[in-house]
PDB file of N, CA and C in Angstrom:
ATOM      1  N   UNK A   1     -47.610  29.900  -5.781  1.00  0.00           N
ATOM      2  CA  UNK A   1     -46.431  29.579  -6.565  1.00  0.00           C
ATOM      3  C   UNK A   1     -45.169  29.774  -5.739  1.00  0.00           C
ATOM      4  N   UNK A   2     -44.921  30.519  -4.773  1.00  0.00           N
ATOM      5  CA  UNK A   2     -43.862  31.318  -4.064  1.00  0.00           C
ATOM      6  C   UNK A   2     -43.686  30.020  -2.989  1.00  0.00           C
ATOM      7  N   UNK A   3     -44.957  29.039  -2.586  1.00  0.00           N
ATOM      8  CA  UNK A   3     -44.781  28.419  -1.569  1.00  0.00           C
ATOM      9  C   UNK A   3     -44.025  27.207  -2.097  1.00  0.00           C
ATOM     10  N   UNK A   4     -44.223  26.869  -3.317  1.00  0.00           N
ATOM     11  CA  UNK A   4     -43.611  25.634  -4.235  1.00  0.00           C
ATOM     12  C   UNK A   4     -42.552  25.865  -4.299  1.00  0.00           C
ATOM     13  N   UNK A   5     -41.985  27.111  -4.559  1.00  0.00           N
ATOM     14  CA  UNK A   5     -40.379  27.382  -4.772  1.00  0.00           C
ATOM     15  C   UNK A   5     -40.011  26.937  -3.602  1.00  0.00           C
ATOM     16  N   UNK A   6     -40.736  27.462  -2.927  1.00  0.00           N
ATOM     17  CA  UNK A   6     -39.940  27.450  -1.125  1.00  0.00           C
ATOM     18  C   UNK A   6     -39.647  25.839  -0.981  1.00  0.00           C
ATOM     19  N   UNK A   7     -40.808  25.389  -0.871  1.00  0.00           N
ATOM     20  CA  UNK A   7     -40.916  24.066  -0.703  1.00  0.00           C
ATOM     21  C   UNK A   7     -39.445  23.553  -1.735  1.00  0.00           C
ATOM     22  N   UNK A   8     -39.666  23.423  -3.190  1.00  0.00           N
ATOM     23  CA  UNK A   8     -38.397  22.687  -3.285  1.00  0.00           C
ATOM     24  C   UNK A   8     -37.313  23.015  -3.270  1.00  0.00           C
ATOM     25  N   UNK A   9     -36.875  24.644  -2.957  1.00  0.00           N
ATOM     26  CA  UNK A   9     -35.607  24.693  -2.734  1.00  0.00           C
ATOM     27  C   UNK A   9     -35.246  24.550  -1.660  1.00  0.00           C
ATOM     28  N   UNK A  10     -36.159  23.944  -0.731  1.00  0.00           N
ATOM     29  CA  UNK A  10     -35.552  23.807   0.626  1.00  0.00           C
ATOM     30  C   UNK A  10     -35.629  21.834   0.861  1.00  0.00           C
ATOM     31  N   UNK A  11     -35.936  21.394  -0.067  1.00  0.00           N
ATOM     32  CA  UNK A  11     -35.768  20.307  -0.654  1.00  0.00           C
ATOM     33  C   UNK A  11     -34.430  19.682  -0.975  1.00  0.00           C
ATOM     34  N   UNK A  12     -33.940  20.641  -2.172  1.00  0.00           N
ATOM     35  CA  UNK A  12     -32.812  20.679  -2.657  1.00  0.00           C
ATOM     36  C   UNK A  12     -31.952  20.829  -1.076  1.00  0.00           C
ATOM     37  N   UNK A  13     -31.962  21.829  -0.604  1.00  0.00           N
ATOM     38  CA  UNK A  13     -30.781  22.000   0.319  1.00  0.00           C
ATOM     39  C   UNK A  13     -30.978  20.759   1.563  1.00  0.00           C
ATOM     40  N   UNK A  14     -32.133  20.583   1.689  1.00  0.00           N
ATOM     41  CA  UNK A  14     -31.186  18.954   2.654  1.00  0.00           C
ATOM     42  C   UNK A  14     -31.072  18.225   2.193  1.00  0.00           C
ATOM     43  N   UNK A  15     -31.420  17.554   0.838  1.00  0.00           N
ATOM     44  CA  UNK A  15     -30.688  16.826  -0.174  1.00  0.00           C
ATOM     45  C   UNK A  15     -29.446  16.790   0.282  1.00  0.00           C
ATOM     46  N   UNK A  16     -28.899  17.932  -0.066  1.00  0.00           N
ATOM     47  CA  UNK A  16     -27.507  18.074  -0.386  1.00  0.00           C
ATOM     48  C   UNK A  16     -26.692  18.052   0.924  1.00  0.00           C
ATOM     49  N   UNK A  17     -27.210  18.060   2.085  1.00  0.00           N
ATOM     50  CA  UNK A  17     -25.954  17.996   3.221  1.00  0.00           C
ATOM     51  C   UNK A  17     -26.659  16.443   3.230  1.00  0.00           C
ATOM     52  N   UNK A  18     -27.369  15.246   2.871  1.00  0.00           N
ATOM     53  CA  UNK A  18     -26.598  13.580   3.121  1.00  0.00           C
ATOM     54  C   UNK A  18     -25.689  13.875   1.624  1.00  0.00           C
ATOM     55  N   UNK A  19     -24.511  13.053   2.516  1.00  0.00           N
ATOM     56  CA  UNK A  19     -23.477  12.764   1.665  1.00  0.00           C
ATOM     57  C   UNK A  19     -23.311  11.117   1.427  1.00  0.00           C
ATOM     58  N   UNK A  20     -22.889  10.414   0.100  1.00  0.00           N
ATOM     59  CA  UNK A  20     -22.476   9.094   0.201  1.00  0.00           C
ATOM     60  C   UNK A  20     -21.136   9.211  -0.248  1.00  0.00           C
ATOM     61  N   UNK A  21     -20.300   8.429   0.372  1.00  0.00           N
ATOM     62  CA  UNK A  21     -19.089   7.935  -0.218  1.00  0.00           C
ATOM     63  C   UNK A  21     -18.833   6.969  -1.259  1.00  0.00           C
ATOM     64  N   UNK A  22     -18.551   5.486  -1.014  1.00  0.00           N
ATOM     65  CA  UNK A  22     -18.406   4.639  -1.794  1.00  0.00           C
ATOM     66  C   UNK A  22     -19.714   4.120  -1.871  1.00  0.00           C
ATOM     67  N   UNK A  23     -20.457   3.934  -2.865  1.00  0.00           N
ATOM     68  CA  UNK A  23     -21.633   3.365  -2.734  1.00  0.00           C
ATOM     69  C   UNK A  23     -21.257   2.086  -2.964  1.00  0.00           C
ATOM     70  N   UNK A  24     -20.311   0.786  -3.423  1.00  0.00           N
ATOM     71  CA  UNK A  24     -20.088  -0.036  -2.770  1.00  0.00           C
ATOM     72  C   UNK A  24     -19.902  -0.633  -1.803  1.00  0.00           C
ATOM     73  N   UNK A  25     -19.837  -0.041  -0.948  1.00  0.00           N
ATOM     74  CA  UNK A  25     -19.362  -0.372   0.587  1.00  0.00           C
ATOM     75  C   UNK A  25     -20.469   0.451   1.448  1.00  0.00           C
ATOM     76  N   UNK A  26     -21.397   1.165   0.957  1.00  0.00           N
ATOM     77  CA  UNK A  26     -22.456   1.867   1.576  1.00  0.00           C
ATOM     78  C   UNK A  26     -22.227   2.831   2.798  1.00  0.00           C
ATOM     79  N   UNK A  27     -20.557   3.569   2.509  1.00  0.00           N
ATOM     80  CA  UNK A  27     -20.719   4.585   3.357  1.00  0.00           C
ATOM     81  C   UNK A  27     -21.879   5.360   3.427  1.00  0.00           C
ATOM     82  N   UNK A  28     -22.156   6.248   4.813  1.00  0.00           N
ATOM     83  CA  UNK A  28     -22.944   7.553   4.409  1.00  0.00           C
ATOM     84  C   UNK A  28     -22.237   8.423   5.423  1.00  0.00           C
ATOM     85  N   UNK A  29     -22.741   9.397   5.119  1.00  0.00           N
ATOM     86  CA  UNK A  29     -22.822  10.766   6.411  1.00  0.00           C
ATOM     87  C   UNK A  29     -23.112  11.807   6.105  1.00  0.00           C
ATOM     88  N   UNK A  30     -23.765  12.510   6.932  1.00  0.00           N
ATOM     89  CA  UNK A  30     -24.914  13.890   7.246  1.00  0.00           C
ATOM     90  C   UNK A  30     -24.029  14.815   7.788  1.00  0.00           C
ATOM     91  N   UNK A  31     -23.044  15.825   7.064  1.00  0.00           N
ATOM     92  CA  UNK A  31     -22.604  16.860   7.926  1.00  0.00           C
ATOM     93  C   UNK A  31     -21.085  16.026   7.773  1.00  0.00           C
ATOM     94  N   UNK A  32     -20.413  15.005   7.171  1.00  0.00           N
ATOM     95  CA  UNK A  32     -19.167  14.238   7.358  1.00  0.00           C
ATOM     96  C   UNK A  32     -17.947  15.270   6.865  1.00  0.00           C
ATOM     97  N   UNK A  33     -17.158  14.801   7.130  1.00  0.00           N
ATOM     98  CA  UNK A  33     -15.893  14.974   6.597  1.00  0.00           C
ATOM     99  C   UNK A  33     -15.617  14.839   4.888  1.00  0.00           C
ATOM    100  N   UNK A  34     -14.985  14.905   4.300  1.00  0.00           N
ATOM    101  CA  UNK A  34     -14.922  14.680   3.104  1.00  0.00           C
ATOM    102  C   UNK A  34     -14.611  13.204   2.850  1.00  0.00           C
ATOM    103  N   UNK A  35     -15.275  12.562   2.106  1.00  0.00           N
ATOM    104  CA  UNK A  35     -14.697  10.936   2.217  1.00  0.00           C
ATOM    105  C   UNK A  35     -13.982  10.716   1.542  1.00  0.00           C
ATOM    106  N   UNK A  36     -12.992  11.031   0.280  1.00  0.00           N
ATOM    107  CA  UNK A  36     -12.332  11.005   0.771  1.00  0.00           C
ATOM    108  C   UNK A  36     -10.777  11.080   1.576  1.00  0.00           C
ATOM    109  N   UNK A  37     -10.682  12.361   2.063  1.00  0.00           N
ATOM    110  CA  UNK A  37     -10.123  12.660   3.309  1.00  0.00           C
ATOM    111  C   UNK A  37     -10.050  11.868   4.217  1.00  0.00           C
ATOM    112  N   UNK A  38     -11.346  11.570   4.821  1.00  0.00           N
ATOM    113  CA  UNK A  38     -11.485  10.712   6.073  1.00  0.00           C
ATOM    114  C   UNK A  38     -10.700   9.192   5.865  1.00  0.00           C
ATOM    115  N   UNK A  39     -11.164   8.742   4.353  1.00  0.00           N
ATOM    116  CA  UNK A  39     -10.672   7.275   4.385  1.00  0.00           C
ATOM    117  C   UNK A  39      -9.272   7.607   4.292  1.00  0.00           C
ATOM    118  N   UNK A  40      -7.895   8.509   3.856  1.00  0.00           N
ATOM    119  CA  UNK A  40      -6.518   8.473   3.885  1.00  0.00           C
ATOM    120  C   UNK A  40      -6.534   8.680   5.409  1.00  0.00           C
ATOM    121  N   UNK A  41      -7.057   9.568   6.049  1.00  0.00           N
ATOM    122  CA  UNK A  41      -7.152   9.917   7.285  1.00  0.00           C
ATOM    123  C   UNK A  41      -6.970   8.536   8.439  1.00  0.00           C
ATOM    124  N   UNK A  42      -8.015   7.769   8.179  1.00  0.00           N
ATOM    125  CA  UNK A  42      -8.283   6.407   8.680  1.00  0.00           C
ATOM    126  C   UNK A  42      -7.061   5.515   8.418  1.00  0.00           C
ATOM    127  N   UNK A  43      -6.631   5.236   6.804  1.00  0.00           N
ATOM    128  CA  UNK A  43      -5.954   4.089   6.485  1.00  0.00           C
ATOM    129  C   UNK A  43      -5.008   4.584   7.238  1.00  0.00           C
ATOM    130  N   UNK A  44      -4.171   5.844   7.390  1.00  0.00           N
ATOM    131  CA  UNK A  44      -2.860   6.269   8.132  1.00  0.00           C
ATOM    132  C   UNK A  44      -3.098   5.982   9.679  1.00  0.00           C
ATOM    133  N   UNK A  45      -4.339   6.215  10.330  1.00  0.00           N
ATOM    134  CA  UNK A  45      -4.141   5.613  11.973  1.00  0.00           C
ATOM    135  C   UNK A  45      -3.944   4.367  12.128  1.00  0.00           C
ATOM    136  N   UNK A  46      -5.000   3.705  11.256  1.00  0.00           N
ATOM    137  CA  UNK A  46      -5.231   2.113  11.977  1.00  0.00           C
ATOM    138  C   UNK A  46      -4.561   1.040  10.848  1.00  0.00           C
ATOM    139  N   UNK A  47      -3.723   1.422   9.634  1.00  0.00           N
ATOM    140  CA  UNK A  47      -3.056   0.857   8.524  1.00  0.00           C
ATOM    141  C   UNK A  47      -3.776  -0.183   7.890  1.00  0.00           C
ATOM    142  N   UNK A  48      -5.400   0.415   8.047  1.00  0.00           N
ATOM    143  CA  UNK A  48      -6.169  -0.713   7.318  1.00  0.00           C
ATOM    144  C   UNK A  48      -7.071   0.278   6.286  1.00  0.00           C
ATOM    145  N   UNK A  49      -7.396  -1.024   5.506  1.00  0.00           N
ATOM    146  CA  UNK A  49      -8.692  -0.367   4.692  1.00  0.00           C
ATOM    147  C   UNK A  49     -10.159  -0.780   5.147  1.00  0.00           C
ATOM    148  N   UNK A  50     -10.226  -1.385   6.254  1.00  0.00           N
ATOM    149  CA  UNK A  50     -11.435  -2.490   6.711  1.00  0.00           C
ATOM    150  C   UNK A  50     -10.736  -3.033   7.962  1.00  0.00           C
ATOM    151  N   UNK A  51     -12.310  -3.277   8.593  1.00  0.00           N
ATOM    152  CA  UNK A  51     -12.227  -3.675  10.196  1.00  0.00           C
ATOM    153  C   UNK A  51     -12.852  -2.971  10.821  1.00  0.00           C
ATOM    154  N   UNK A  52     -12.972  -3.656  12.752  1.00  0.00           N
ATOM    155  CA  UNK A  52     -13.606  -2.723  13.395  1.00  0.00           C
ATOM    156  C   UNK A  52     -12.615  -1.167  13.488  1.00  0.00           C
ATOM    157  N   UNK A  53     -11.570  -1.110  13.949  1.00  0.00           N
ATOM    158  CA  UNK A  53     -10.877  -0.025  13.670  1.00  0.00           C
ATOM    159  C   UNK A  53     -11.100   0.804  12.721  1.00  0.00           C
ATOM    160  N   UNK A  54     -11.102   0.637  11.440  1.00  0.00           N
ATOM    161  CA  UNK A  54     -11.055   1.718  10.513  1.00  0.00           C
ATOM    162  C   UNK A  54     -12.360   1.682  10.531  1.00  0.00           C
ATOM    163  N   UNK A  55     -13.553   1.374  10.788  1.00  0.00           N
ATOM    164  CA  UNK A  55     -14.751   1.694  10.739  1.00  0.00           C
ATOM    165  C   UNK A  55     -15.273   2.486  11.979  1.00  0.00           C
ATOM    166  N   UNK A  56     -14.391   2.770  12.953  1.00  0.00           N
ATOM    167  CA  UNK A  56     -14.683   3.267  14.128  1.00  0.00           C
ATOM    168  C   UNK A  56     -13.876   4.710  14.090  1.00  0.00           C
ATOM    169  N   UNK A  57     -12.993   4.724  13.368  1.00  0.00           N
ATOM    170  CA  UNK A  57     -11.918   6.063  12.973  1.00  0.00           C
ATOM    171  C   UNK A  57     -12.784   6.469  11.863  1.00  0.00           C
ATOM    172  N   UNK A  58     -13.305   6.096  10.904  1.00  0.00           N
ATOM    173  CA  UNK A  58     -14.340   6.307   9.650  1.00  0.00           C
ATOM    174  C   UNK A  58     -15.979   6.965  10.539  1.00  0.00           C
ATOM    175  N   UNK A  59     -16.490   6.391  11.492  1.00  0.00           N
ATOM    176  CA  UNK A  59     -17.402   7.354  12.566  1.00  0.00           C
ATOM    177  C   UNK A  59     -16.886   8.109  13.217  1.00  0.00           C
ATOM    178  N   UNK A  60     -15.762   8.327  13.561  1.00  0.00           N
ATOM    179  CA  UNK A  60     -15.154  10.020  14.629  1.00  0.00           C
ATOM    180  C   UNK A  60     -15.271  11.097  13.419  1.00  0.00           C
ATOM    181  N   UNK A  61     -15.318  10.660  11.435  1.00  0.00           N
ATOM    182  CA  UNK A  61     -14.856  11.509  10.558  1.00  0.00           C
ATOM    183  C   UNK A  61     -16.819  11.615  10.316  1.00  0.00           C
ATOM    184  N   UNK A  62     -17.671  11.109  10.666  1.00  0.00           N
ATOM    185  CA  UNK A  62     -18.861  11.288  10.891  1.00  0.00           C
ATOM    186  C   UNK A  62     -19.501  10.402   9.018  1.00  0.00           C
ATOM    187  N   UNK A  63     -18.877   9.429   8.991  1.00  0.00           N
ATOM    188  CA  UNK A  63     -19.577   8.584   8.131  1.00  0.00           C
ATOM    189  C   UNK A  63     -19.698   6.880   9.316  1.00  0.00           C
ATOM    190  N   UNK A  64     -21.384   6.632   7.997  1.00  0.00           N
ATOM    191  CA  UNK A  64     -21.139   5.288   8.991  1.00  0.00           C
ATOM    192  C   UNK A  64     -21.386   4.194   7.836  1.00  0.00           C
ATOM    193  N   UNK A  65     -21.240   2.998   8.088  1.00  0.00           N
ATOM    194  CA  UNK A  65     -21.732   1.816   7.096  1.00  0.00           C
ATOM    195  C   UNK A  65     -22.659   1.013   7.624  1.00  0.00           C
ATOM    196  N   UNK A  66     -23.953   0.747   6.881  1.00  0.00           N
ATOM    197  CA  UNK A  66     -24.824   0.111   7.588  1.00  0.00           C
ATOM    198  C   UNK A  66     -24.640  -1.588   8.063  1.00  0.00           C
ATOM    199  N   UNK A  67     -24.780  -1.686   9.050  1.00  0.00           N
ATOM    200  CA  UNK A  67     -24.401  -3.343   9.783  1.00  0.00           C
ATOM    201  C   UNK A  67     -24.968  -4.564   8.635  1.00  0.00           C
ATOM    202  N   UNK A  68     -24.442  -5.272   8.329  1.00  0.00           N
ATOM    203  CA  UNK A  68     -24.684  -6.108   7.562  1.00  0.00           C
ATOM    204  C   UNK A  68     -25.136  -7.699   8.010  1.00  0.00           C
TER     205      UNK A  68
END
């Protein structure tokens, strides 16, 4: 019984470090920044909401979007 606990509470906890952002737009990130933080963060460097730029300032904040 002790090994089941183990088992899913250690389940639960890497659950919980993937993070998603917008699930429209299919951010993710493992360990990221807060998303979003990162996206005001982003729109203020590169004055976009989209592009290669803000998707490349959006990976230094450790989210990525899968290639489409």
């Amino acid at each position: 019984m002790r090994k089941v606990f183990t088992v899913a509470l250690t389940s639960l906890a890497v659950a919980g470090c993937a993070n998603v952002g917008d699930p429209e737009d299919g951010w993710t990130g493992n360990g990221a920044q807060p998303f979003d933080g990162a996206v005001r963060e982003c729109q203020a460097r590169t004055l976009a909401t989209r592009g290669p730029a803000f998707e490349a300032c959006m990976a230094t904040q450790g989210w990525t979007r899968p290639q489409r």
